[in-house]
C-alpha atoms as a PDB file:
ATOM      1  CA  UNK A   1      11.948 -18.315 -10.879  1.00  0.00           C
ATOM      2  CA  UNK A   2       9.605 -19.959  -7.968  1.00  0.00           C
ATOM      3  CA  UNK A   3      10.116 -18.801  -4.784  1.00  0.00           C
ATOM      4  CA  UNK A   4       8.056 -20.942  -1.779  1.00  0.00           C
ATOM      5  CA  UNK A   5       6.902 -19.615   1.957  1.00  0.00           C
ATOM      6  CA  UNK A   6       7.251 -22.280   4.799  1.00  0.00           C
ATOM      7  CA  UNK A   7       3.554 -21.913   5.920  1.00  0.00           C
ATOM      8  CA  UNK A   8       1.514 -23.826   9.184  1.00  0.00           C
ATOM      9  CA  UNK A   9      -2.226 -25.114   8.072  1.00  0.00           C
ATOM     10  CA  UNK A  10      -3.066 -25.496  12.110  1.00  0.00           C
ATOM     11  CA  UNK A  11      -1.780 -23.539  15.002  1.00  0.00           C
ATOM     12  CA  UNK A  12       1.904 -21.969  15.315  1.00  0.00           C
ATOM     13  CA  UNK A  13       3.387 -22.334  19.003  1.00  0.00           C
ATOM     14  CA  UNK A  14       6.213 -20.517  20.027  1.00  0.00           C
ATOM     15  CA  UNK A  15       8.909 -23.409  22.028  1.00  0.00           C
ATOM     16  CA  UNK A  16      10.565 -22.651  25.107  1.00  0.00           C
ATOM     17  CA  UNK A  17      13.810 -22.225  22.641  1.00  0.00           C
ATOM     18  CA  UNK A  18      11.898 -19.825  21.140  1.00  0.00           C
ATOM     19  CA  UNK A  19      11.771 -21.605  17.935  1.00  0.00           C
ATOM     20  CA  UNK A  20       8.183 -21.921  16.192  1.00  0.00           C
ATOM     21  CA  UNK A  21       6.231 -25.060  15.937  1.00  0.00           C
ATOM     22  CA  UNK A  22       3.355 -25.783  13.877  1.00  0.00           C
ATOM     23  CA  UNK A  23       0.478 -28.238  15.097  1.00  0.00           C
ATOM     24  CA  UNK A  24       0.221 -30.071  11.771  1.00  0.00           C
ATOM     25  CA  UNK A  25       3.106 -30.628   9.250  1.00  0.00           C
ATOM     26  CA  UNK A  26       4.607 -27.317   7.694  1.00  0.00           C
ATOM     27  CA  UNK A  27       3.907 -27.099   4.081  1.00  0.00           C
ATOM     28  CA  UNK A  28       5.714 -25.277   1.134  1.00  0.00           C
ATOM     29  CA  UNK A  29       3.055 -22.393  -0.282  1.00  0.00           C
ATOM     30  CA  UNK A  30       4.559 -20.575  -3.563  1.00  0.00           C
ATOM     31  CA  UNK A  31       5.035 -17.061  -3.252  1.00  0.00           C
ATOM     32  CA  UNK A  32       3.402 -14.375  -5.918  1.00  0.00           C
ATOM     33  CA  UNK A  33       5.654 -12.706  -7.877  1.00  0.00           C
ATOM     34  CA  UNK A  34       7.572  -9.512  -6.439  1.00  0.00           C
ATOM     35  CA  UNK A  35       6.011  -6.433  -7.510  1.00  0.00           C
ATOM     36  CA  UNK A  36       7.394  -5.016 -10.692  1.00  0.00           C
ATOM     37  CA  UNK A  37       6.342  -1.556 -11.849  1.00  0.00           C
ATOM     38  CA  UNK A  38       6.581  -2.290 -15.661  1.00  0.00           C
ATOM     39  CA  UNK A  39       3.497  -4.473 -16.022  1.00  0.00           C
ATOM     40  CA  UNK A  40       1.479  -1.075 -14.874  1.00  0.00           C
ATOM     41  CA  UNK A  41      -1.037  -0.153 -17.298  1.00  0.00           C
ATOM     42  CA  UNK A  42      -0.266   3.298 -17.884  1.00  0.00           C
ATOM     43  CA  UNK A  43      -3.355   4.605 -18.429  1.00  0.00           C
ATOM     44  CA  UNK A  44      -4.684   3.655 -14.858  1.00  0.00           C
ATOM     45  CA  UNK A  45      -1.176   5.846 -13.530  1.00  0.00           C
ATOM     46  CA  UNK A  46      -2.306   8.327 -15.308  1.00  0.00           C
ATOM     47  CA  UNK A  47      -5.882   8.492 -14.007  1.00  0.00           C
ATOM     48  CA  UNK A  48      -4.750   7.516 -10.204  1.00  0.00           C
ATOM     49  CA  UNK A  49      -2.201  10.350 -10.535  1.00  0.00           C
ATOM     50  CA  UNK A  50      -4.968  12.769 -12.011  1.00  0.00           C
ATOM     51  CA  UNK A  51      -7.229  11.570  -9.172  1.00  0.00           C
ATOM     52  CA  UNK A  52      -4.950  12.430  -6.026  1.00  0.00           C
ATOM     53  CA  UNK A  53      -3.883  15.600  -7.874  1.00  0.00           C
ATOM     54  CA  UNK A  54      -7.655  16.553  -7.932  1.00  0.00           C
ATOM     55  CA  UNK A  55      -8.376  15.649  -4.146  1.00  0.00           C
ATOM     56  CA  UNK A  56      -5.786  17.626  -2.751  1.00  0.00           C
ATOM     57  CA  UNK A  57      -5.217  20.109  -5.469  1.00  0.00           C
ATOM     58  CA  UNK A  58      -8.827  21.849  -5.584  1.00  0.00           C
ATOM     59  CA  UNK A  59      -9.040  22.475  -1.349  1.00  0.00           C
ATOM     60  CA  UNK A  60      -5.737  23.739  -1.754  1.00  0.00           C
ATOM     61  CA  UNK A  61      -6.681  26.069  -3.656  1.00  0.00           C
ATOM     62  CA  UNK A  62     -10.308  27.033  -2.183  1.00  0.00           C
ATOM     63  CA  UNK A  63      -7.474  27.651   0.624  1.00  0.00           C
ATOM     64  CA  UNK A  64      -5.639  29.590  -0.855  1.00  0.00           C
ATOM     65  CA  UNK A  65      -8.092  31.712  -2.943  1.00  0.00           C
ATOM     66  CA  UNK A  66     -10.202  32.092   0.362  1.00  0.00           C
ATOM     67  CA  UNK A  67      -7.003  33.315   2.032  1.00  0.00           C
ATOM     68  CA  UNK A  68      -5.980  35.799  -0.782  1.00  0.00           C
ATOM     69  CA  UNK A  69      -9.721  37.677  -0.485  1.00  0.00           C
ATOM     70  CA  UNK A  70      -9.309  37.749   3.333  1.00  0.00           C
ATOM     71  CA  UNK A  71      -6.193  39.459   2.661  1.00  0.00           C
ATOM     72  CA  UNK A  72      -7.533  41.854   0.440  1.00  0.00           C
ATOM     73  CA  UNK A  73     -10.649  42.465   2.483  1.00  0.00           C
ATOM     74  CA  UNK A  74      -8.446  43.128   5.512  1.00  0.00           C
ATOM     75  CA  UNK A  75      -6.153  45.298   3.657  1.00  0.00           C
END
């Protein structure tokens, strides 16, 4: 299904109704598709998930292996 967006080519003034007003005729733009998560490659998940886990996964654990010999040094 086509879906269209009311869309102003010039300038958009607001009216003292407070309804809009474009400065040239408004024109009918068609609207991309909604998003749909099935058309994801998943491969490229995969490696965007793998990425993120890597960027917060290995300073979490410098953290936390840092924080386990502080322990141990203090103890």
């Amino acid at each position: 299904m086509t879906t269209y967006t009311v869309a102003c080519d010039g300038e958009i003034q607001v009216l003292s109704t407070g309804a809009p007003s474009c400065s040239t005729p408004w024109v009918l733009v068609e609207s991309h598709q909604d998003f749909d998560p099935t058309t994801l490659d998943p491969a490229a998940l995969a490696q965007a998930f793998g990425v993120g886990f890597v960027f917060v996964g290995v300073p979490l654990a410098v953290v936390f292996g840092a924080r386990a010999i502080l322990k141990m040094i203090r103890s």
